[in-house]
C-alpha atoms as a PDB file:
ATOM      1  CA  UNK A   1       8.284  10.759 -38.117  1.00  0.00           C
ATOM      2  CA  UNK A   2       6.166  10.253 -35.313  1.00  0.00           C
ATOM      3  CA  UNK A   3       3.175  13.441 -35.869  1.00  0.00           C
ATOM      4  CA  UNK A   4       1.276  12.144 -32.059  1.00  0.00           C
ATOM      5  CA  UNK A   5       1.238  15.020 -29.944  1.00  0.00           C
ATOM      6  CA  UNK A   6       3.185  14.120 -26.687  1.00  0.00           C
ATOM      7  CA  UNK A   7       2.531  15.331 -23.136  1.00  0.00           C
ATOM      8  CA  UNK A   8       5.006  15.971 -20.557  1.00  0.00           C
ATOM      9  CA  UNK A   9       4.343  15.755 -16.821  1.00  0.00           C
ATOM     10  CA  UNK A  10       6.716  18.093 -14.481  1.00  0.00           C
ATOM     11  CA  UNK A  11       7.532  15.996 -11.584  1.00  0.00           C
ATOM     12  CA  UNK A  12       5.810  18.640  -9.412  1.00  0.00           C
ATOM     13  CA  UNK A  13       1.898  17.373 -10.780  1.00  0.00           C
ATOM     14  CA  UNK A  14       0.697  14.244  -9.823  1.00  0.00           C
ATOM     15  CA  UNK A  15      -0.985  12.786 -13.253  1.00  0.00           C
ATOM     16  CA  UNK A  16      -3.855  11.240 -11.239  1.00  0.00           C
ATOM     17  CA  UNK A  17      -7.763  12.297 -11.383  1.00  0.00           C
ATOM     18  CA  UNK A  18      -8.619  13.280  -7.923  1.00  0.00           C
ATOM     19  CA  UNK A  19     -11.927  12.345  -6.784  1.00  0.00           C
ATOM     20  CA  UNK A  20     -12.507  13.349  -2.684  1.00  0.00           C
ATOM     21  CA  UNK A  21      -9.676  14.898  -0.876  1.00  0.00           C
ATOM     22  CA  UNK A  22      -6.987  14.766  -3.113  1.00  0.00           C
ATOM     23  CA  UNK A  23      -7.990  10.959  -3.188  1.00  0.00           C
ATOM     24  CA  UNK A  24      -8.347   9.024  -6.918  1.00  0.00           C
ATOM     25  CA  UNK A  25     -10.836   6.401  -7.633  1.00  0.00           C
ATOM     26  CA  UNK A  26      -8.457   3.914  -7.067  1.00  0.00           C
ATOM     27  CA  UNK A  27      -7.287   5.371  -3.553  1.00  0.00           C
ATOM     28  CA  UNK A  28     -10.907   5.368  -2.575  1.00  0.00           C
ATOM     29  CA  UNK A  29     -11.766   1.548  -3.094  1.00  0.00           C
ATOM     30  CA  UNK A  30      -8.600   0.127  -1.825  1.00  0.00           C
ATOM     31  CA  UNK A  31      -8.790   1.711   1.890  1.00  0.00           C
ATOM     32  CA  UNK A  32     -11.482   3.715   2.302  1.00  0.00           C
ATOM     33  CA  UNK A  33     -14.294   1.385   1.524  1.00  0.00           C
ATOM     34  CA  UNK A  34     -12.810  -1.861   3.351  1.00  0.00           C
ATOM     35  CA  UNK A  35     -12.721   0.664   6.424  1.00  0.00           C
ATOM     36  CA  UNK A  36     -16.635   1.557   5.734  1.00  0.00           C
ATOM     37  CA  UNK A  37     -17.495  -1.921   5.434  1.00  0.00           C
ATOM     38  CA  UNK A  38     -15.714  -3.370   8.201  1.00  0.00           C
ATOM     39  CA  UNK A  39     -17.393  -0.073  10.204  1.00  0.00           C
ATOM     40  CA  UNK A  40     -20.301  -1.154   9.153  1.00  0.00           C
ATOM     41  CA  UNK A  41     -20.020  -4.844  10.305  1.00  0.00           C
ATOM     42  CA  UNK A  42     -18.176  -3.623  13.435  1.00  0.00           C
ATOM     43  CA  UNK A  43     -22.247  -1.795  13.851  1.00  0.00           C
ATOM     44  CA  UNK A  44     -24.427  -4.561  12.841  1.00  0.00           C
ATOM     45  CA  UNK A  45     -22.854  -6.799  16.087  1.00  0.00           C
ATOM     46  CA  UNK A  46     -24.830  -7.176  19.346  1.00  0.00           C
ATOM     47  CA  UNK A  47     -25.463  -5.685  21.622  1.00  0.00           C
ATOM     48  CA  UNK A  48     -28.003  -3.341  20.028  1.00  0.00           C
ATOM     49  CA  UNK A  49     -29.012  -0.944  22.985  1.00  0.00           C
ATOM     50  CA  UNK A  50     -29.030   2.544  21.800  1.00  0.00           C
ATOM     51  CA  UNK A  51     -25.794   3.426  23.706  1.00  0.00           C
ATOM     52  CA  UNK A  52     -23.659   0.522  22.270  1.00  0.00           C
ATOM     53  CA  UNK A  53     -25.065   1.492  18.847  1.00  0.00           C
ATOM     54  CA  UNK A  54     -24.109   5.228  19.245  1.00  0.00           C
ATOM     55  CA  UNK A  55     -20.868   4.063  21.129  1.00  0.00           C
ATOM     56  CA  UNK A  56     -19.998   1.683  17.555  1.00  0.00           C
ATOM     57  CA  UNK A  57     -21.118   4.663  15.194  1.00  0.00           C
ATOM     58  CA  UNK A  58     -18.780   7.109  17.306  1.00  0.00           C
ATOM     59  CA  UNK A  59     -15.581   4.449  16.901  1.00  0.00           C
ATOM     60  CA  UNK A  60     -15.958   3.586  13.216  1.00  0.00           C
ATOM     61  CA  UNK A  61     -16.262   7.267  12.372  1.00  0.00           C
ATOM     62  CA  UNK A  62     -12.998   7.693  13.818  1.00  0.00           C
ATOM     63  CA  UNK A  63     -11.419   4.719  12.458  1.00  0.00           C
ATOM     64  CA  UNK A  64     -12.720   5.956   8.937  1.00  0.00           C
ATOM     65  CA  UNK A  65     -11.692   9.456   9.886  1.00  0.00           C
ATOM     66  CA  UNK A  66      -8.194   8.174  10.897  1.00  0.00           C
ATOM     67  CA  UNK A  67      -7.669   5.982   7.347  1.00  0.00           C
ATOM     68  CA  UNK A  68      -9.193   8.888   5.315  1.00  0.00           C
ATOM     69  CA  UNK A  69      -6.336  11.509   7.309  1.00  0.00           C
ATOM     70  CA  UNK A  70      -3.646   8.943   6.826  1.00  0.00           C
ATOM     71  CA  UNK A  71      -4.127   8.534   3.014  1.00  0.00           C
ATOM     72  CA  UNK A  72      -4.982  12.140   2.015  1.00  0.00           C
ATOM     73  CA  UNK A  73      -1.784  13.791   3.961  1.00  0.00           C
ATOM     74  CA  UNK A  74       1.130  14.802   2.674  1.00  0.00           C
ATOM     75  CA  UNK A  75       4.182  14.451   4.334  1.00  0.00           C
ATOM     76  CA  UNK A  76       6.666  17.317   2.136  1.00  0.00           C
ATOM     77  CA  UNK A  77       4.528  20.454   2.306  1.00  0.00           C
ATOM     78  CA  UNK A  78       6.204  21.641  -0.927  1.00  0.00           C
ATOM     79  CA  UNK A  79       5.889  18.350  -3.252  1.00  0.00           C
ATOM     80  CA  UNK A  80       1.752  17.925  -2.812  1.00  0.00           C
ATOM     81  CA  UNK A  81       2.354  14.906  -5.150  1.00  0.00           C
ATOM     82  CA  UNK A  82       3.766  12.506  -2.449  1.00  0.00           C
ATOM     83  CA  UNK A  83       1.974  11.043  -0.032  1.00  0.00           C
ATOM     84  CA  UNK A  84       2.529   9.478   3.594  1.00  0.00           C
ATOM     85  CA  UNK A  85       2.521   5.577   3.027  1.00  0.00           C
ATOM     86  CA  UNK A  86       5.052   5.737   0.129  1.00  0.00           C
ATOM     87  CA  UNK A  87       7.254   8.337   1.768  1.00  0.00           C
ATOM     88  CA  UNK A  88       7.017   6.082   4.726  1.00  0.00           C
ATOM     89  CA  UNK A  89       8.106   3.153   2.737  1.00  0.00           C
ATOM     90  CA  UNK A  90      10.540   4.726   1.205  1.00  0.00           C
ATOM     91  CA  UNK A  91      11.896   5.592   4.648  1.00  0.00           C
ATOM     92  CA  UNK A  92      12.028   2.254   5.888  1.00  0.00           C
ATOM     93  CA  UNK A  93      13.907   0.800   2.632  1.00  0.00           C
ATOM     94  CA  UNK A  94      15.889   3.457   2.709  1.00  0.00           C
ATOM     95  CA  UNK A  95      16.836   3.072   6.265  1.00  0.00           C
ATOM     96  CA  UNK A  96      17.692  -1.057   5.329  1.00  0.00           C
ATOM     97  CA  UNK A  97      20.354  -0.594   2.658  1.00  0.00           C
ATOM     98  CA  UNK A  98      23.333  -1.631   3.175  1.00  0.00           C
ATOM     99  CA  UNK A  99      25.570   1.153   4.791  1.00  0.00           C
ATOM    100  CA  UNK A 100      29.208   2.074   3.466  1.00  0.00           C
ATOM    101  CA  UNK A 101      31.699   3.153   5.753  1.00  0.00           C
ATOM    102  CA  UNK A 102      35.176   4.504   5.151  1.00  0.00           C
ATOM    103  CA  UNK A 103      37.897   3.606   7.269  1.00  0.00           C
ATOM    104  CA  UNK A 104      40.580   6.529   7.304  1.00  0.00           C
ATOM    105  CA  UNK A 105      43.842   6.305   7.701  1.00  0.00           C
ATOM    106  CA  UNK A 106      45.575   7.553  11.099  1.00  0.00           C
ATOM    107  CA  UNK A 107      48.379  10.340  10.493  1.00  0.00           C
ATOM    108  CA  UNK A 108      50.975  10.127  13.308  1.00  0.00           C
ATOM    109  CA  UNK A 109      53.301  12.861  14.072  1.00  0.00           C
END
């Protein structure tokens, strides 16, 4: 007999460690530190007036902003556990299968 205690996850809970947002570890360093850096290298391009750097600073906030809002939201208000880029591909695979159609037969009087 197996004596290891064994833990059961309702479908409901995501089993992930959120860090920032609702965001895990993992979340964080796949998309939203590629979006600071390229932010960042977006900023370190001339011109380096003081208007084109505020003007840089003001667009990768918003990109960053954008990617942070995209990852973190949750499409299905009542299942907190899914989020919008697999529901979306989920959508689109979904929308791809093959469709079955039934041809019915015509009843004459």
């Amino acid at each position: 007999m197996n004596n290891k205690k064994k833990f059961i996850f309702p479908e409901n809970i995501d089993s992930k460690y959120s860090v920032f947002l609702g965001l895990s570890l993992r979340e964080i360093l796949i998309y939203v530190v590629p979006a600071v850096i390229v932010g960042l290298v977006f900023i370190a391009f001339p011109p380096h007036s003081f208007t084109a750097i505020i003007i840089k600073v003001f667009i990768s906030i918003i990109v960053i902003t954008m990617v942070i809002g995209i990852i973190s939201s949750n499409p299905i208000k009542d299942r907190p556990n899914v989020r919008l880029i697999p529901y979306m591909k989920l959508k689109r695979q979904y929308s791809k299968r093959q469709n079955l159609y039934f041809k019915t037969t015509k009843h004459y009087k």
